[in-house]
C-alpha atoms as a PDB file:
ATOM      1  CA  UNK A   1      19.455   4.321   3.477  1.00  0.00           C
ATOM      2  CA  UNK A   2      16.999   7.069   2.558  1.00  0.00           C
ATOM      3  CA  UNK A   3      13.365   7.071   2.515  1.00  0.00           C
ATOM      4  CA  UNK A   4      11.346   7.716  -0.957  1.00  0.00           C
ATOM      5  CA  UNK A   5       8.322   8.387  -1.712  1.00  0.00           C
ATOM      6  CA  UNK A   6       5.798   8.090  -4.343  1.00  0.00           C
ATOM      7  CA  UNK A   7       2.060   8.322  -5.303  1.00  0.00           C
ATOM      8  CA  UNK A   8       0.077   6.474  -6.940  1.00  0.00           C
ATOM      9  CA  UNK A   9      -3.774   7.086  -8.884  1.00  0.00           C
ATOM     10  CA  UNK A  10      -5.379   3.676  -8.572  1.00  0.00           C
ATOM     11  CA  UNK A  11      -8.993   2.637  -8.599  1.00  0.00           C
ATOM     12  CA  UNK A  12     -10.803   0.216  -7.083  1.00  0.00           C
ATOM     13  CA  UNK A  13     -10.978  -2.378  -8.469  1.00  0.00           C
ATOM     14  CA  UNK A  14      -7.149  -2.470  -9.395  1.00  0.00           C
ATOM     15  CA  UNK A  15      -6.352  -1.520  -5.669  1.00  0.00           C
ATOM     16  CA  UNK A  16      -5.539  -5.099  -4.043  1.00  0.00           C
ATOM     17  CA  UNK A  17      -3.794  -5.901  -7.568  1.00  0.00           C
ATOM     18  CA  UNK A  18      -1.471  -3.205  -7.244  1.00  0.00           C
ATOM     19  CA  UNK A  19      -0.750  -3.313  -3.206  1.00  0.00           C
ATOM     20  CA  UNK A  20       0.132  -7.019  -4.064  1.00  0.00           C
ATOM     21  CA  UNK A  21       2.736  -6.054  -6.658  1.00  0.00           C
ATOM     22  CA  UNK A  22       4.076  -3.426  -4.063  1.00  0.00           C
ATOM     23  CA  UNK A  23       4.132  -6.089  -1.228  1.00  0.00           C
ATOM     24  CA  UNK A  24       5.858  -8.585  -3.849  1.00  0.00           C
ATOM     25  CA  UNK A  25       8.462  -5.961  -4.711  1.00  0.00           C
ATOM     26  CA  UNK A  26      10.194  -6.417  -0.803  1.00  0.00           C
ATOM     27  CA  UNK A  27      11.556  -2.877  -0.654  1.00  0.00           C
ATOM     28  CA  UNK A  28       8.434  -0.580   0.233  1.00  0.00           C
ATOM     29  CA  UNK A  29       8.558   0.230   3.676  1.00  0.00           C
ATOM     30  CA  UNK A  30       5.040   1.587   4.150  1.00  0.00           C
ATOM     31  CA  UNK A  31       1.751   1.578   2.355  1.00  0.00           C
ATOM     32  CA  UNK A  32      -0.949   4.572   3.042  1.00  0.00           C
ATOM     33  CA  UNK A  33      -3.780   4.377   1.313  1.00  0.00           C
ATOM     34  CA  UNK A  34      -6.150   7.621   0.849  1.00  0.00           C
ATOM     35  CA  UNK A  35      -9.144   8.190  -0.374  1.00  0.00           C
ATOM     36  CA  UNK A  36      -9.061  12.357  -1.419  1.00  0.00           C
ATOM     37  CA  UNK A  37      -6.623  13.684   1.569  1.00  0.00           C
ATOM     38  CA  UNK A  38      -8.380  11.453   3.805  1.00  0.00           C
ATOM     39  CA  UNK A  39      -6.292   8.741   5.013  1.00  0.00           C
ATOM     40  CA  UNK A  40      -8.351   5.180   4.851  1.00  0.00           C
ATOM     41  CA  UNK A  41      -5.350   3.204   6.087  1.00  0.00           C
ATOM     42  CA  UNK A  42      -1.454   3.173   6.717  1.00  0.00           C
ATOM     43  CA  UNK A  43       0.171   0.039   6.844  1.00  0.00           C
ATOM     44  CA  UNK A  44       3.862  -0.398   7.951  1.00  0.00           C
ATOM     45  CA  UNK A  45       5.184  -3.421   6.280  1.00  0.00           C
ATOM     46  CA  UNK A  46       8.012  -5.868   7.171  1.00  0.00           C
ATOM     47  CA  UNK A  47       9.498  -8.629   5.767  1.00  0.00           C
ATOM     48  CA  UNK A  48       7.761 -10.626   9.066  1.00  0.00           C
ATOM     49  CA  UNK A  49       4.556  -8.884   9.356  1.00  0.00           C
ATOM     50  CA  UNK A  50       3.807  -9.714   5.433  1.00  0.00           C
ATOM     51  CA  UNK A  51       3.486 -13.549   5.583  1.00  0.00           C
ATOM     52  CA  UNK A  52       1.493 -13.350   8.889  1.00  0.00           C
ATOM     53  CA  UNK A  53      -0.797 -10.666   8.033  1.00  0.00           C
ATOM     54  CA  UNK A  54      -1.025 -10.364   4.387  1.00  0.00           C
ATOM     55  CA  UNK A  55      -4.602 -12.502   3.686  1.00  0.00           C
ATOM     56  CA  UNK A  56      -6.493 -10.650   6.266  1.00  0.00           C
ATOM     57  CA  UNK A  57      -4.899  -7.397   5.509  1.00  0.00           C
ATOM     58  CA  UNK A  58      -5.923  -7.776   1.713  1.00  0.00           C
ATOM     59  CA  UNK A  59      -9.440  -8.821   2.465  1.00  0.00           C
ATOM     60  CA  UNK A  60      -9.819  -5.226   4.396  1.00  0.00           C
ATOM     61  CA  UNK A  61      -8.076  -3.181   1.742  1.00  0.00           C
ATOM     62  CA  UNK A  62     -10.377  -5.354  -0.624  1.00  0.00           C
ATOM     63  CA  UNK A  63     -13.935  -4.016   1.821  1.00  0.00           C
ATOM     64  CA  UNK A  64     -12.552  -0.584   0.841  1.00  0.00           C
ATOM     65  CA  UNK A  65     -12.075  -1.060  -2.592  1.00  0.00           C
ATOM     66  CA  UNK A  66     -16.145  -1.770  -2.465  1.00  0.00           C
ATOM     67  CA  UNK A  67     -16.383   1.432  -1.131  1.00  0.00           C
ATOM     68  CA  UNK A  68     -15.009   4.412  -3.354  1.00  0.00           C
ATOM     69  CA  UNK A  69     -13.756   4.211  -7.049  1.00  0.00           C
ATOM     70  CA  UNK A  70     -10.605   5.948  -6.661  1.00  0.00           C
ATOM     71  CA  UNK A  71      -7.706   6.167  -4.341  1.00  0.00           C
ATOM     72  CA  UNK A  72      -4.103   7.527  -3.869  1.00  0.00           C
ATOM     73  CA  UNK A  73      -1.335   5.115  -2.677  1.00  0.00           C
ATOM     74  CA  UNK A  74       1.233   6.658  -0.920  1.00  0.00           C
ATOM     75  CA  UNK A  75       4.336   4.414  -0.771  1.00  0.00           C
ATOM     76  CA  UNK A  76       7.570   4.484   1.281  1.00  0.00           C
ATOM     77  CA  UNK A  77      10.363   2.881   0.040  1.00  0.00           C
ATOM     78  CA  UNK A  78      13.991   2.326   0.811  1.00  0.00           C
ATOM     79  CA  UNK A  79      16.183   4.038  -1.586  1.00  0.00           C
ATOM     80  CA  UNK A  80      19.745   4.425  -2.490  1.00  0.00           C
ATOM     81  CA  UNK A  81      22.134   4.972  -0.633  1.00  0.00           C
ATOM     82  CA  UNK A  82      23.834   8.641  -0.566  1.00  0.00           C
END
């Protein structure tokens, strides 16, 4: 498998929304979020870390939402095989 990334322009108040539709998609491998090219937080995601730490985890990412209107997601998925 090979690693891809992507980045995504979110704000904050759509921030949790969207992290939840990554989380739900099952194949991203690693969230970082970043506010300018300051990293706020990098979160490696499994399929066993998700159910345990998901509703604190969101209440955090939520507490920087607050903070700043705009971030950058950068996610880490698994991609196709070459």
């Amino acid at each position: 498998m090979t690693q891809v990334r992507e980045r995504i322009q979110v704000t904050g108040d759509k921030l949790v929304e969207t992290i939840k539709k990554l989380v739900h998609e099952g194949n991203v491998r690693k969230l970082i979020i970043r506010d300018g090219e300051r990293t706020v937080m990098e979160i490696p995601l499994t399929v066993a870390a998700v159910g345990v730490l998901a509703a604190p985890l969101l209440a955090a990412i939520g507490a920087f939402a607050a903070l700043a209107s705009d971030y950058t997601l950068e996610v880490e998925r698994e991609g196709e095989k070459k």
